[in-house]
PDB file of N, CA and C in Angstrom:
ATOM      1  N   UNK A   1      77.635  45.691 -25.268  1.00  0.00           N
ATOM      2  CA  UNK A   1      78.634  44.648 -25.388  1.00  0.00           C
ATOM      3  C   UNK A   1      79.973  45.179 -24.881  1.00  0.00           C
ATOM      4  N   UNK A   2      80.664  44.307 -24.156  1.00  0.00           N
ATOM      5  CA  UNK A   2      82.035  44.727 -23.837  1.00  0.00           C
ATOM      6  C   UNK A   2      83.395  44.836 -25.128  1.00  0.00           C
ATOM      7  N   UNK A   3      82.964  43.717 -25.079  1.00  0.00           N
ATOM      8  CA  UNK A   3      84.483  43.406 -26.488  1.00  0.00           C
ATOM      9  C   UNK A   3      84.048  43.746 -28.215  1.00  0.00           C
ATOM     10  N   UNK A   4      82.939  44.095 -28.494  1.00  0.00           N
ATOM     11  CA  UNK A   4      82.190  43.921 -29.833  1.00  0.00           C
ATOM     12  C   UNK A   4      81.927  45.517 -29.823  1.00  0.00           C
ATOM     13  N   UNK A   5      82.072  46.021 -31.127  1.00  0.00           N
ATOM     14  CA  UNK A   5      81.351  47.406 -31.651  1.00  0.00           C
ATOM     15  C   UNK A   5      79.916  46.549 -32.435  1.00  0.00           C
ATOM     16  N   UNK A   6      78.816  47.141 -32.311  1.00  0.00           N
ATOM     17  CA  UNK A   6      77.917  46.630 -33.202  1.00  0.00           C
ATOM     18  C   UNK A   6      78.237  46.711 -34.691  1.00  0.00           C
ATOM     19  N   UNK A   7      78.863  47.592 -35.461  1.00  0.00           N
ATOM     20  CA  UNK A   7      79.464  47.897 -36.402  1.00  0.00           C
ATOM     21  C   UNK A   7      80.186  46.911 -37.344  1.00  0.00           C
ATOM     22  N   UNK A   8      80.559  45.754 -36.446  1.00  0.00           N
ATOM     23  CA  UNK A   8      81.604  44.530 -36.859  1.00  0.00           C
ATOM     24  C   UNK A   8      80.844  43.359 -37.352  1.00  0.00           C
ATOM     25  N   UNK A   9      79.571  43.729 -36.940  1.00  0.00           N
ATOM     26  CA  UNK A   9      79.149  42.902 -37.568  1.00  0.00           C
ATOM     27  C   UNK A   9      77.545  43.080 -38.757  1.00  0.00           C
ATOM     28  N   UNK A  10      78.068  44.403 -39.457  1.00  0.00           N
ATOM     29  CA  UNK A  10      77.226  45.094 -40.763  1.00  0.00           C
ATOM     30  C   UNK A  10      77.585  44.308 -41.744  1.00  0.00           C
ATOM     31  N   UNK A  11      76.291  43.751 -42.399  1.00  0.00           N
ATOM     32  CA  UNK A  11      76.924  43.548 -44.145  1.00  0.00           C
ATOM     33  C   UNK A  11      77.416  44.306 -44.611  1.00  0.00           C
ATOM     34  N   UNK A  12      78.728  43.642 -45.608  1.00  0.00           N
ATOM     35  CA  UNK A  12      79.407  44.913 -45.936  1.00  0.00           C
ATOM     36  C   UNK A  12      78.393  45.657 -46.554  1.00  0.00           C
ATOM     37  N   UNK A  13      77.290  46.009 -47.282  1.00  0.00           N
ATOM     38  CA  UNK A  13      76.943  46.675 -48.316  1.00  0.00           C
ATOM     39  C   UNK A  13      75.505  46.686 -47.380  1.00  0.00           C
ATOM     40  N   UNK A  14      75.158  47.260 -46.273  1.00  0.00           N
ATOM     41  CA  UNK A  14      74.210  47.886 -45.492  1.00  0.00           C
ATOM     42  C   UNK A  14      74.605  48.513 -44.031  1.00  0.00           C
ATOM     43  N   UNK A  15      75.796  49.645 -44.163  1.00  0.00           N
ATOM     44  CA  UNK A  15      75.917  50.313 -43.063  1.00  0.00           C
ATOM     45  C   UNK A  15      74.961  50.306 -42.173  1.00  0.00           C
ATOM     46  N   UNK A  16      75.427  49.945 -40.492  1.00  0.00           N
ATOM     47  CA  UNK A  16      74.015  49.806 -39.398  1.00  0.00           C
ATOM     48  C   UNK A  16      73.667  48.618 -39.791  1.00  0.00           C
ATOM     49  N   UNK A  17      73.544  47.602 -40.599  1.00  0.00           N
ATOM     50  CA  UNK A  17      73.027  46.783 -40.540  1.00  0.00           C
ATOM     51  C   UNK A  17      73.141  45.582 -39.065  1.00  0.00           C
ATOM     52  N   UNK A  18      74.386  45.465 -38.818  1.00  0.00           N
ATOM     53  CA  UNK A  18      75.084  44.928 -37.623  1.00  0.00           C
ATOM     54  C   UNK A  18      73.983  44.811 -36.544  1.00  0.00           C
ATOM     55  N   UNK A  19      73.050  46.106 -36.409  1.00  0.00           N
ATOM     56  CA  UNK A  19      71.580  46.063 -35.489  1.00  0.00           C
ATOM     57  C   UNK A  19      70.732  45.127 -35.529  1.00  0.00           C
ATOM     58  N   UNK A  20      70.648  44.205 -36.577  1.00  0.00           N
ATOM     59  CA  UNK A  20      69.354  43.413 -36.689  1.00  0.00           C
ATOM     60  C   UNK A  20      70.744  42.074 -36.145  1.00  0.00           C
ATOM     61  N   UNK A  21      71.533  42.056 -35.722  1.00  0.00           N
ATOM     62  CA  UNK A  21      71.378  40.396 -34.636  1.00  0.00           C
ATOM     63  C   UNK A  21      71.114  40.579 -33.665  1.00  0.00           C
ATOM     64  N   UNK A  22      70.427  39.146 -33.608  1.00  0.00           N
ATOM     65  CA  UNK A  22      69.955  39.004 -32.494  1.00  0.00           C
ATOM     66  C   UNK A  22      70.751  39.224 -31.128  1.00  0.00           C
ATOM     67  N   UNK A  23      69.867  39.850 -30.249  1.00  0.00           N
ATOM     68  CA  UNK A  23      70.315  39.797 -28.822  1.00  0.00           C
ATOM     69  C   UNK A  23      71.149  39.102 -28.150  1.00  0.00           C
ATOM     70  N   UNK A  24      70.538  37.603 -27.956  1.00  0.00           N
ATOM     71  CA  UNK A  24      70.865  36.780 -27.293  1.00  0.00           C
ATOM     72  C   UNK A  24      72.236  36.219 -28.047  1.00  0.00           C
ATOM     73  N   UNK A  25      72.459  36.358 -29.710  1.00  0.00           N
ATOM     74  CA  UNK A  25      73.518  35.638 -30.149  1.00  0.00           C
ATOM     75  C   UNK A  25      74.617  36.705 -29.476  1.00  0.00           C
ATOM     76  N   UNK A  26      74.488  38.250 -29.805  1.00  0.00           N
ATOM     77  CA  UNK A  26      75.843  38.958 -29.701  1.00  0.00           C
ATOM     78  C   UNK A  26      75.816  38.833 -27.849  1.00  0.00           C
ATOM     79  N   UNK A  27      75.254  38.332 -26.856  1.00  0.00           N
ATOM     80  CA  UNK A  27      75.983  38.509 -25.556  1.00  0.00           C
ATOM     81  C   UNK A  27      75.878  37.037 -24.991  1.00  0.00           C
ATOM     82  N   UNK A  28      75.814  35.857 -25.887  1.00  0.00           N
ATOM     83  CA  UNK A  28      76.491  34.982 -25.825  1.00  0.00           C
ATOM     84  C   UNK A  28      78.363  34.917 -26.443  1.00  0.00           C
ATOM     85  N   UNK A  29      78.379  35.495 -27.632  1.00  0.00           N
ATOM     86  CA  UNK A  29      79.115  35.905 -28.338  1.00  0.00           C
ATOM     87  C   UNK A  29      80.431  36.652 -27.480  1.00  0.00           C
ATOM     88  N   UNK A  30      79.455  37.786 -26.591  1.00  0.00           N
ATOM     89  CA  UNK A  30      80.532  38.462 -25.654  1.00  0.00           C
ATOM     90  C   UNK A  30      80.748  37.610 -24.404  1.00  0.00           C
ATOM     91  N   UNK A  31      79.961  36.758 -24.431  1.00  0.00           N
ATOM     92  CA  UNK A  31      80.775  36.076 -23.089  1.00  0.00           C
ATOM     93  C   UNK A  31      81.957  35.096 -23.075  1.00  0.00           C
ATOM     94  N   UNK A  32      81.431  34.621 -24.458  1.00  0.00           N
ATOM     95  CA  UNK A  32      83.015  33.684 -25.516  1.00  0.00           C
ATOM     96  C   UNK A  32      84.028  34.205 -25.089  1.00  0.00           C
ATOM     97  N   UNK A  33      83.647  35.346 -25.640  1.00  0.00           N
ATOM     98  CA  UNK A  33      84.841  36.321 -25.579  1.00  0.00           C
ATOM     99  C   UNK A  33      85.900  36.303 -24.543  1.00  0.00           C
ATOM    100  N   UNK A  34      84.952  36.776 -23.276  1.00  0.00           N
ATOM    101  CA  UNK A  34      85.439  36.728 -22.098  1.00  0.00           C
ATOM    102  C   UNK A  34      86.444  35.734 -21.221  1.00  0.00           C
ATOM    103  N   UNK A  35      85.519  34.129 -21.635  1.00  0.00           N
ATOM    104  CA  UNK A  35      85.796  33.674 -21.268  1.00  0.00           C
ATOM    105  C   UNK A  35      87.474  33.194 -22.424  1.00  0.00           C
ATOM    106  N   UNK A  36      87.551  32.998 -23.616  1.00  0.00           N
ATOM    107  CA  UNK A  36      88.264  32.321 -24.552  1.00  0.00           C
ATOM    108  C   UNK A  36      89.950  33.675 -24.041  1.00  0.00           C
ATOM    109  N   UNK A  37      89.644  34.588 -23.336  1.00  0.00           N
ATOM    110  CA  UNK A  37      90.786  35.464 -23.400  1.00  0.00           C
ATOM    111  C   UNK A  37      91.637  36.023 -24.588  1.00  0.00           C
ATOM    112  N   UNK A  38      91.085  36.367 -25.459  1.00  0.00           N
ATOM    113  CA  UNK A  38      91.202  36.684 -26.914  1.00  0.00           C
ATOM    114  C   UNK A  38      90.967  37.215 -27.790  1.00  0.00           C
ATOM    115  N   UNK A  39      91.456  37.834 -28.488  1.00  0.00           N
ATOM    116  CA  UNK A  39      90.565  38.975 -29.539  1.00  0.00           C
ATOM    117  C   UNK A  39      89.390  37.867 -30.319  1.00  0.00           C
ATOM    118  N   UNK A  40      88.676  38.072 -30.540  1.00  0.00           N
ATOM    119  CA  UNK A  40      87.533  37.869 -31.845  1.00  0.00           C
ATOM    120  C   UNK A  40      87.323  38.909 -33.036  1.00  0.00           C
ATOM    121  N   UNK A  41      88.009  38.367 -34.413  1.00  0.00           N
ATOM    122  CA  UNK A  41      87.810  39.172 -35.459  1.00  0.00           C
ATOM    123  C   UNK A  41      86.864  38.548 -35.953  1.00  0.00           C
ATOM    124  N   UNK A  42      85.989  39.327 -36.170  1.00  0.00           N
ATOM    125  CA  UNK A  42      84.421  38.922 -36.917  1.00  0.00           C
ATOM    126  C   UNK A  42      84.136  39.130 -38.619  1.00  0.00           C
ATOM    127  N   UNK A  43      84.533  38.240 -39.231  1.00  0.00           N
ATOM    128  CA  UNK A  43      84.305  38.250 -40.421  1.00  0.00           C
ATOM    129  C   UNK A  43      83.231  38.522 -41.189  1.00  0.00           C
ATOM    130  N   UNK A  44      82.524  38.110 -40.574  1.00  0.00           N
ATOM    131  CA  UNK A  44      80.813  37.945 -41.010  1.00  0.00           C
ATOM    132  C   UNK A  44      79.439  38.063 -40.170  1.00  0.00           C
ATOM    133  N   UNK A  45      79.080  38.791 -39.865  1.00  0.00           N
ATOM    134  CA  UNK A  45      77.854  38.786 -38.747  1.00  0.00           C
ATOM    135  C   UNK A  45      76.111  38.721 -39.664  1.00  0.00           C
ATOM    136  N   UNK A  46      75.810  40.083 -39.676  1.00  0.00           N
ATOM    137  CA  UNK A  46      74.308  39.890 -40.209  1.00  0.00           C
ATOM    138  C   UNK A  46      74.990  39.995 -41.955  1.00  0.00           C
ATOM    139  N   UNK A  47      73.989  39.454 -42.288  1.00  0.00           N
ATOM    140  CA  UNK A  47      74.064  39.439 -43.869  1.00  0.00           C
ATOM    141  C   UNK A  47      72.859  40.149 -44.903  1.00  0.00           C
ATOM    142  N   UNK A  48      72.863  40.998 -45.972  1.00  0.00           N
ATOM    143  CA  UNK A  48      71.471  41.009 -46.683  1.00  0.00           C
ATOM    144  C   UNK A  48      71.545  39.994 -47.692  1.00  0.00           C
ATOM    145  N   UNK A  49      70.066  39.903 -47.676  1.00  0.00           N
ATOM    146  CA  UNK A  49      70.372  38.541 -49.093  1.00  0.00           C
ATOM    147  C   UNK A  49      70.786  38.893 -50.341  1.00  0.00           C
ATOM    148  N   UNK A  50      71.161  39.881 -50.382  1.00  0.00           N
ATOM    149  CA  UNK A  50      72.019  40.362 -51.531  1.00  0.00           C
ATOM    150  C   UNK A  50      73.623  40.027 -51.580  1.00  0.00           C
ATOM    151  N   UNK A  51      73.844  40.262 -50.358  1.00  0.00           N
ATOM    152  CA  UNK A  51      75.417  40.181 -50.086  1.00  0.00           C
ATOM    153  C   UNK A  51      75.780  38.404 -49.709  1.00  0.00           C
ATOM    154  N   UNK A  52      74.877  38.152 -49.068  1.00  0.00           N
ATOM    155  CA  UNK A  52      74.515  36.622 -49.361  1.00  0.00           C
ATOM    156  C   UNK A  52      74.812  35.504 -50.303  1.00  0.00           C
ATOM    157  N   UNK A  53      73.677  36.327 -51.343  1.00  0.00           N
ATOM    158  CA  UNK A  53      74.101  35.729 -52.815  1.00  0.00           C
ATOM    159  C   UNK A  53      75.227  35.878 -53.130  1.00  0.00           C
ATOM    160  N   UNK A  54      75.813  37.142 -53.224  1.00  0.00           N
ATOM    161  CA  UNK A  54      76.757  37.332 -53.874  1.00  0.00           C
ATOM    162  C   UNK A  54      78.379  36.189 -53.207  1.00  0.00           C
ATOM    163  N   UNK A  55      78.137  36.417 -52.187  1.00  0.00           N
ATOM    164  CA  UNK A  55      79.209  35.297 -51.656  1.00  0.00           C
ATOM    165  C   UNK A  55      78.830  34.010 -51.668  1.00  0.00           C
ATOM    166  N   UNK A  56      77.586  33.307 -52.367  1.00  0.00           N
ATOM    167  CA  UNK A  56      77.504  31.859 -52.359  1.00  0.00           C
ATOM    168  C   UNK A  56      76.910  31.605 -51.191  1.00  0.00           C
ATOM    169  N   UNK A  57      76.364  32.170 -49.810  1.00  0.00           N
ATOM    170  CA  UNK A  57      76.021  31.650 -48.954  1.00  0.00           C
ATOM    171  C   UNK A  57      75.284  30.872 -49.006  1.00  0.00           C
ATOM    172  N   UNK A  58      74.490  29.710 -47.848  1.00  0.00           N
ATOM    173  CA  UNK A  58      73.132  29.595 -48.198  1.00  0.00           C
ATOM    174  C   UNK A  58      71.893  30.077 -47.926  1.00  0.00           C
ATOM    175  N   UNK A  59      70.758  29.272 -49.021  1.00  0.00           N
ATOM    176  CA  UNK A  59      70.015  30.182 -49.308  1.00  0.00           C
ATOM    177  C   UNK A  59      69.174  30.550 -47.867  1.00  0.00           C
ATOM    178  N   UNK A  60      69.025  29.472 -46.654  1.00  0.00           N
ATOM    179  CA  UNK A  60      68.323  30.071 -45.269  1.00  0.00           C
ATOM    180  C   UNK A  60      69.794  30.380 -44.298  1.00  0.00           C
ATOM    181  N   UNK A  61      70.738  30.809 -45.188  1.00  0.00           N
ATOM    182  CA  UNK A  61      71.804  30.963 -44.271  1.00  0.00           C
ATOM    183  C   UNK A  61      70.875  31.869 -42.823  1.00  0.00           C
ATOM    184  N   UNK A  62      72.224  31.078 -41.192  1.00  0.00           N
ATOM    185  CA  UNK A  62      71.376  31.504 -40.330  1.00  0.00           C
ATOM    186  C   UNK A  62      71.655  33.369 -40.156  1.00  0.00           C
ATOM    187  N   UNK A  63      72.805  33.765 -40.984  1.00  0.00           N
ATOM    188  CA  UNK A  63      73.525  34.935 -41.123  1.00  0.00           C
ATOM    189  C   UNK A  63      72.207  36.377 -41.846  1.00  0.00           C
ATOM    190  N   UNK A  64      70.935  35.672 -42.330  1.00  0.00           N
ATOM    191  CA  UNK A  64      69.989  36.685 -42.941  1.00  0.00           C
ATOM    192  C   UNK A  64      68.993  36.905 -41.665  1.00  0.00           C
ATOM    193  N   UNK A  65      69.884  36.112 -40.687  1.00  0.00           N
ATOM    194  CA  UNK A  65      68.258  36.043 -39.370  1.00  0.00           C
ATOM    195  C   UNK A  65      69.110  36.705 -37.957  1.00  0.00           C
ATOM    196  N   UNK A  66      70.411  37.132 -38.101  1.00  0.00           N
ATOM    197  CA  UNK A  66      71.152  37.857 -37.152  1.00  0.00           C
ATOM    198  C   UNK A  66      71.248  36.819 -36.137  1.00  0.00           C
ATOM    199  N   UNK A  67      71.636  35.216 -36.253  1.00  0.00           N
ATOM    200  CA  UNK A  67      71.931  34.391 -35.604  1.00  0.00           C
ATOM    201  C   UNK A  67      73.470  33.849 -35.968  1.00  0.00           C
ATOM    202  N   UNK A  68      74.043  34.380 -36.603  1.00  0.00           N
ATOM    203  CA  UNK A  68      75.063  33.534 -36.771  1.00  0.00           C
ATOM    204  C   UNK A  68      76.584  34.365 -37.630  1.00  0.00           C
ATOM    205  N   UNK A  69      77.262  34.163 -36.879  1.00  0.00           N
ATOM    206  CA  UNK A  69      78.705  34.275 -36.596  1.00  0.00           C
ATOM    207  C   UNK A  69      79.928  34.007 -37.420  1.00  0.00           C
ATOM    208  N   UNK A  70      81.047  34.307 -38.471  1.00  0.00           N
ATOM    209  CA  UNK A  70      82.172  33.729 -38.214  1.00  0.00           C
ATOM    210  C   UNK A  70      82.990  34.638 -38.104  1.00  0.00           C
ATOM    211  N   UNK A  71      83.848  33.699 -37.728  1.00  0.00           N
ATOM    212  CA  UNK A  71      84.785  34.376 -36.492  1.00  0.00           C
ATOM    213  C   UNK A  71      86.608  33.959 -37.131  1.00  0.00           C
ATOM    214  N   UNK A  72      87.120  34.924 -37.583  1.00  0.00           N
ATOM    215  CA  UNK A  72      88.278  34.663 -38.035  1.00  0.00           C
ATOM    216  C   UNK A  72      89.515  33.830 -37.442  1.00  0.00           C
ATOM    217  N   UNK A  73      90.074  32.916 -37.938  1.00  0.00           N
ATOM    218  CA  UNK A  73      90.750  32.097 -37.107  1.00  0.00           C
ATOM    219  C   UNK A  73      92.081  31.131 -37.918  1.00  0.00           C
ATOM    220  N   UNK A  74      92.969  30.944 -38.123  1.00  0.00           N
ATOM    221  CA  UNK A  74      93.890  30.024 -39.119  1.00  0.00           C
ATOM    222  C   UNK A  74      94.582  29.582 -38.231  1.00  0.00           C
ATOM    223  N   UNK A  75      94.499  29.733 -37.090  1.00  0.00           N
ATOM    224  CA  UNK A  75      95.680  28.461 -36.413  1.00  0.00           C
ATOM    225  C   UNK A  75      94.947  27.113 -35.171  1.00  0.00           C
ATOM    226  N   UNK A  76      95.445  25.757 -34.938  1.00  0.00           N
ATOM    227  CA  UNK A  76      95.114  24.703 -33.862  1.00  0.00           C
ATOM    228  C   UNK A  76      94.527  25.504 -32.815  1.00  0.00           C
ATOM    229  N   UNK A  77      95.629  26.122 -32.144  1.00  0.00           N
ATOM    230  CA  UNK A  77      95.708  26.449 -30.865  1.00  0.00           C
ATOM    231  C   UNK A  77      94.764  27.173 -30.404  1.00  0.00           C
ATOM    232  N   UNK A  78      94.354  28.707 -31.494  1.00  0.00           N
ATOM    233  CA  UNK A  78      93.551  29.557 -31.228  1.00  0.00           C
ATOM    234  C   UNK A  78      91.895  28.988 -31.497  1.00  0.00           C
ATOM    235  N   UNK A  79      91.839  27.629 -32.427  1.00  0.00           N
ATOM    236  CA  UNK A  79      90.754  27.456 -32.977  1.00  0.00           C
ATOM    237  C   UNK A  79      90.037  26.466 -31.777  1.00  0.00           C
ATOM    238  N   UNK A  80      90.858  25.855 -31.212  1.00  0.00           N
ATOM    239  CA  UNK A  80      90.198  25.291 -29.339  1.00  0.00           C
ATOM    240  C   UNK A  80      89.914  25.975 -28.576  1.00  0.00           C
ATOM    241  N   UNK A  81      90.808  27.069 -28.538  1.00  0.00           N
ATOM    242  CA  UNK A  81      90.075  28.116 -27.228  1.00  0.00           C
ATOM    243  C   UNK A  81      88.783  28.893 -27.842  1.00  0.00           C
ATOM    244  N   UNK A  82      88.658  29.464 -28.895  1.00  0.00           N
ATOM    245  CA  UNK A  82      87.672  29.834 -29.253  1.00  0.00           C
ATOM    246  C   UNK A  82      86.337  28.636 -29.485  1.00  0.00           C
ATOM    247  N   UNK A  83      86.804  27.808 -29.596  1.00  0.00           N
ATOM    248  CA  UNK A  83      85.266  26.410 -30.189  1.00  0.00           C
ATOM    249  C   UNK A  83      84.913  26.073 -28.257  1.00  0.00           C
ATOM    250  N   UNK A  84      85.837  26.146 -27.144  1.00  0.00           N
ATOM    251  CA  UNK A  84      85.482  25.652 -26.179  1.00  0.00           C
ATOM    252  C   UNK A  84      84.996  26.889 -25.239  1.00  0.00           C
ATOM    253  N   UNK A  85      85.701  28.288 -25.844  1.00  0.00           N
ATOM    254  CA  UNK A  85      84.355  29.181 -25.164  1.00  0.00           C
ATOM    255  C   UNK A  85      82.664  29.251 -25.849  1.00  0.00           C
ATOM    256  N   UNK A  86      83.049  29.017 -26.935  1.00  0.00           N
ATOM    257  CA  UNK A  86      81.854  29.123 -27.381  1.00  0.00           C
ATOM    258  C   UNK A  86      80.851  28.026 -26.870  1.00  0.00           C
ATOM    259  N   UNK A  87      81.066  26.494 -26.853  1.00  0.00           N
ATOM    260  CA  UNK A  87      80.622  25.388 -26.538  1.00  0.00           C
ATOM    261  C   UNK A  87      79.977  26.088 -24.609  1.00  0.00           C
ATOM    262  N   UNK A  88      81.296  26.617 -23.778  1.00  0.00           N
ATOM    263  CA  UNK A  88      81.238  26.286 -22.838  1.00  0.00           C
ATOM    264  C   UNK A  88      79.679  27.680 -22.426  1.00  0.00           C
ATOM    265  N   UNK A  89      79.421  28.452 -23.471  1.00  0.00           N
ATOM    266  CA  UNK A  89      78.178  29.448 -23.570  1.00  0.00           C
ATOM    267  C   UNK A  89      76.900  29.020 -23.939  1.00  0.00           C
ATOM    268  N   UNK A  90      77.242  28.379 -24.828  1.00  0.00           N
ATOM    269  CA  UNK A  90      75.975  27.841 -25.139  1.00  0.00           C
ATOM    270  C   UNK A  90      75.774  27.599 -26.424  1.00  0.00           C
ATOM    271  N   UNK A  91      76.692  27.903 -27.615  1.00  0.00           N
ATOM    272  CA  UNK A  91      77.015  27.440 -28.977  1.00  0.00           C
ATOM    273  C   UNK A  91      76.822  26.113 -29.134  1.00  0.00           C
ATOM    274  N   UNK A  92      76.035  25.823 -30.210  1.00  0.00           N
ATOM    275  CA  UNK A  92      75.971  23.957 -30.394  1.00  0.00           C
ATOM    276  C   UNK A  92      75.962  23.686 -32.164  1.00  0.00           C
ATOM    277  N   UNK A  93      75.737  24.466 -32.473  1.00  0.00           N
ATOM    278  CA  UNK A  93      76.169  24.564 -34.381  1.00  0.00           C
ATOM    279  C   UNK A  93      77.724  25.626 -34.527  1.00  0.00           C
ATOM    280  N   UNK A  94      78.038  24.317 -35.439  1.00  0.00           N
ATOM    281  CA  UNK A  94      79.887  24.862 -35.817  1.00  0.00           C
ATOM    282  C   UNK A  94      80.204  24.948 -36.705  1.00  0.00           C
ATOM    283  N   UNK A  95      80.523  25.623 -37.715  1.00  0.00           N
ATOM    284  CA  UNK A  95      81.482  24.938 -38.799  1.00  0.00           C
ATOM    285  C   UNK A  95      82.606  25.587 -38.878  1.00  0.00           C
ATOM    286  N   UNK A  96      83.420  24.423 -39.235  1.00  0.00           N
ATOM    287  CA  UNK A  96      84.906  24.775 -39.097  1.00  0.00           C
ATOM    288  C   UNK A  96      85.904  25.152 -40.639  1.00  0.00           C
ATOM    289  N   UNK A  97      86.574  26.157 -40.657  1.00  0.00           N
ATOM    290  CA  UNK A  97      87.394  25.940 -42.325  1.00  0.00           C
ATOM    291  C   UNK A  97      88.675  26.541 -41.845  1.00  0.00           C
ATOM    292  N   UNK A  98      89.347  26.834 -42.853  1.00  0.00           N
ATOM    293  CA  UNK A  98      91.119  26.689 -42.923  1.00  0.00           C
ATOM    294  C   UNK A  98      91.313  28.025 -41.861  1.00  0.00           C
ATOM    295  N   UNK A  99      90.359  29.289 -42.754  1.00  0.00           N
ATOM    296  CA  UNK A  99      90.042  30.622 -41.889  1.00  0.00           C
ATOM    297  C   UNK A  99      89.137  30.971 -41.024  1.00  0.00           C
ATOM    298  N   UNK A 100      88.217  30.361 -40.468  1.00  0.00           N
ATOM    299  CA  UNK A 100      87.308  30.701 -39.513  1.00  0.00           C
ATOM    300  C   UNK A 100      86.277  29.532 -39.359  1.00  0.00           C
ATOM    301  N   UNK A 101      85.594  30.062 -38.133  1.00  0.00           N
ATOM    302  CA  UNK A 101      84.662  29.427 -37.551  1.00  0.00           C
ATOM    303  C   UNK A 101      83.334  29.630 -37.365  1.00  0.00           C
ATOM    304  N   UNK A 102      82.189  29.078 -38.195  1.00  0.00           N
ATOM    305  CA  UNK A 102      81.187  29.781 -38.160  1.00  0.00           C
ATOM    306  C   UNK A 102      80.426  29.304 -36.449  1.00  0.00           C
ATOM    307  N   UNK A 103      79.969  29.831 -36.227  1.00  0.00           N
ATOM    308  CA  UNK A 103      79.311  29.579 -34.855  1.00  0.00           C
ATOM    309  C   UNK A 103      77.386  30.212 -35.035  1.00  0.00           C
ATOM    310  N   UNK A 104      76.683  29.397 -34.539  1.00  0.00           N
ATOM    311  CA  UNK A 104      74.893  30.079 -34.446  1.00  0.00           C
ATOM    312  C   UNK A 104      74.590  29.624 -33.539  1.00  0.00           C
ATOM    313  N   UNK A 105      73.111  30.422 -33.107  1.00  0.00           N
ATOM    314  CA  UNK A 105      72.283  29.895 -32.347  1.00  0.00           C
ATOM    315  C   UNK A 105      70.917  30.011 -32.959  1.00  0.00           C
ATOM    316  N   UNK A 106      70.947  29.616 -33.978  1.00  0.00           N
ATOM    317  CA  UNK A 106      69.495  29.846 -35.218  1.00  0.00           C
ATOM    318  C   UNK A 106      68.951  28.410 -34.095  1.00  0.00           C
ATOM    319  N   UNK A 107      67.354  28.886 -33.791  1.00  0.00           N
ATOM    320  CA  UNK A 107      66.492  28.205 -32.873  1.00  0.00           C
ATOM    321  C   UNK A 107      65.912  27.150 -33.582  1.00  0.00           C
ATOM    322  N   UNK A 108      65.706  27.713 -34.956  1.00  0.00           N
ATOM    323  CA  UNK A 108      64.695  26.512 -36.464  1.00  0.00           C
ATOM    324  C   UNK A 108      66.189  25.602 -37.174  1.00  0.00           C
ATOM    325  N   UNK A 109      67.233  25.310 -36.433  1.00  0.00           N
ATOM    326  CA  UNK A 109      68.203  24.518 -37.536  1.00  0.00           C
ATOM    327  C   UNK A 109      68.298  23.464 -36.422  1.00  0.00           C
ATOM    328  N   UNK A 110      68.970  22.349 -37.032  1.00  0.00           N
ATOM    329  CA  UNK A 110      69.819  21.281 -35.954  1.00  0.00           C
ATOM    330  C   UNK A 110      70.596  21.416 -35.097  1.00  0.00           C
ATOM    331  N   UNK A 111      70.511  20.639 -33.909  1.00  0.00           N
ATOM    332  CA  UNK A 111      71.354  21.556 -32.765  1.00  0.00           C
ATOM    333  C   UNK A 111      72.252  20.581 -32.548  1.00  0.00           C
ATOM    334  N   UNK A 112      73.432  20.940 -31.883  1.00  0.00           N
ATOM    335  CA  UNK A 112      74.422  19.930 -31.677  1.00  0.00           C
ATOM    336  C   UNK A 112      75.515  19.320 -32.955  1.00  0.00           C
ATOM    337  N   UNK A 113      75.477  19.938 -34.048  1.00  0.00           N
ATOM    338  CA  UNK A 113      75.769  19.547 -35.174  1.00  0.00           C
ATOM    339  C   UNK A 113      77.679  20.280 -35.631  1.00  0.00           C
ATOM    340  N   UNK A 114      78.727  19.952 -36.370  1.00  0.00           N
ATOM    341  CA  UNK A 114      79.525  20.431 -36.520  1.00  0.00           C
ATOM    342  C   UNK A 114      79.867  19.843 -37.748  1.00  0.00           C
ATOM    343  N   UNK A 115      79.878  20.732 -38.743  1.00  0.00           N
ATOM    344  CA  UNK A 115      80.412  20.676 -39.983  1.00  0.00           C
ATOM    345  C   UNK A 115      81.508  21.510 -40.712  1.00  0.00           C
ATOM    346  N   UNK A 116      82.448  20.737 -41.417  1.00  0.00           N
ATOM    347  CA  UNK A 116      83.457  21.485 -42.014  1.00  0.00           C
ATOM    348  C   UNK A 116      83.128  21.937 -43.382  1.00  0.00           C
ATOM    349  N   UNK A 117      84.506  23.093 -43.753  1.00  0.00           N
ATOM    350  CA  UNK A 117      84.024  23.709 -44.904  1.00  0.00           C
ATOM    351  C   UNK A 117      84.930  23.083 -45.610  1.00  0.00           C
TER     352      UNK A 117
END
């Protein structure tokens, strides 16, 4: 990856974990990147279902299958350039909240879908 340490995206509470996402999500992910001209702080990448629980996720969150993303964010401006690189890659599940943006490419969920937190 160009812009990403694999590291950024470990549950907190399984060092290395960051290894089990998927391929295809982290160099879609880096091409966002590329294209959005912008840092990406990654809040959340792979998850164990421990750390899961513990934050309320859900229970097939796509975050236990190394598909899915959020991506730190609190302002208009920055939250378009980041939703329209992602869109313009190949992202089609969104959800949006005050601080970030979850983004997936989980293959078994609804596609095309955008929900707020």
């Amino acid at each position: 990856m160009k812009y990403f340490d694999i590291s950024e995206f470990d549950s907190p509470d399984e060092v290395g974990s960051g290894s089990r996402m998927q391929p295809s999500t982290l160099q879609m992910l880096d091409n966002a990147r590329e294209i959005a001209g912008i840092p990406f702080k990654i809040n959340s990448g792979f998850r164990t279902k421990s750390h899961n629980a513990y934050i309320g996720g859900a229970k097939l969150s796509s975050h236990l299958y190394g598909y899915a993303v959020d991506i730190h964010c609190t302002d208009s401006r920055r939250r378009a350039i980041i939703l329209n690189a992602l869109r313009e890659v190949g992202f089609t599940r969104f959800g949006v909240a005050d601080t970030f943006i979850h983004t997936d490419n989980d293959p078994d969920k609804d596609q095309n879908v955008l929900w707020l937190y």
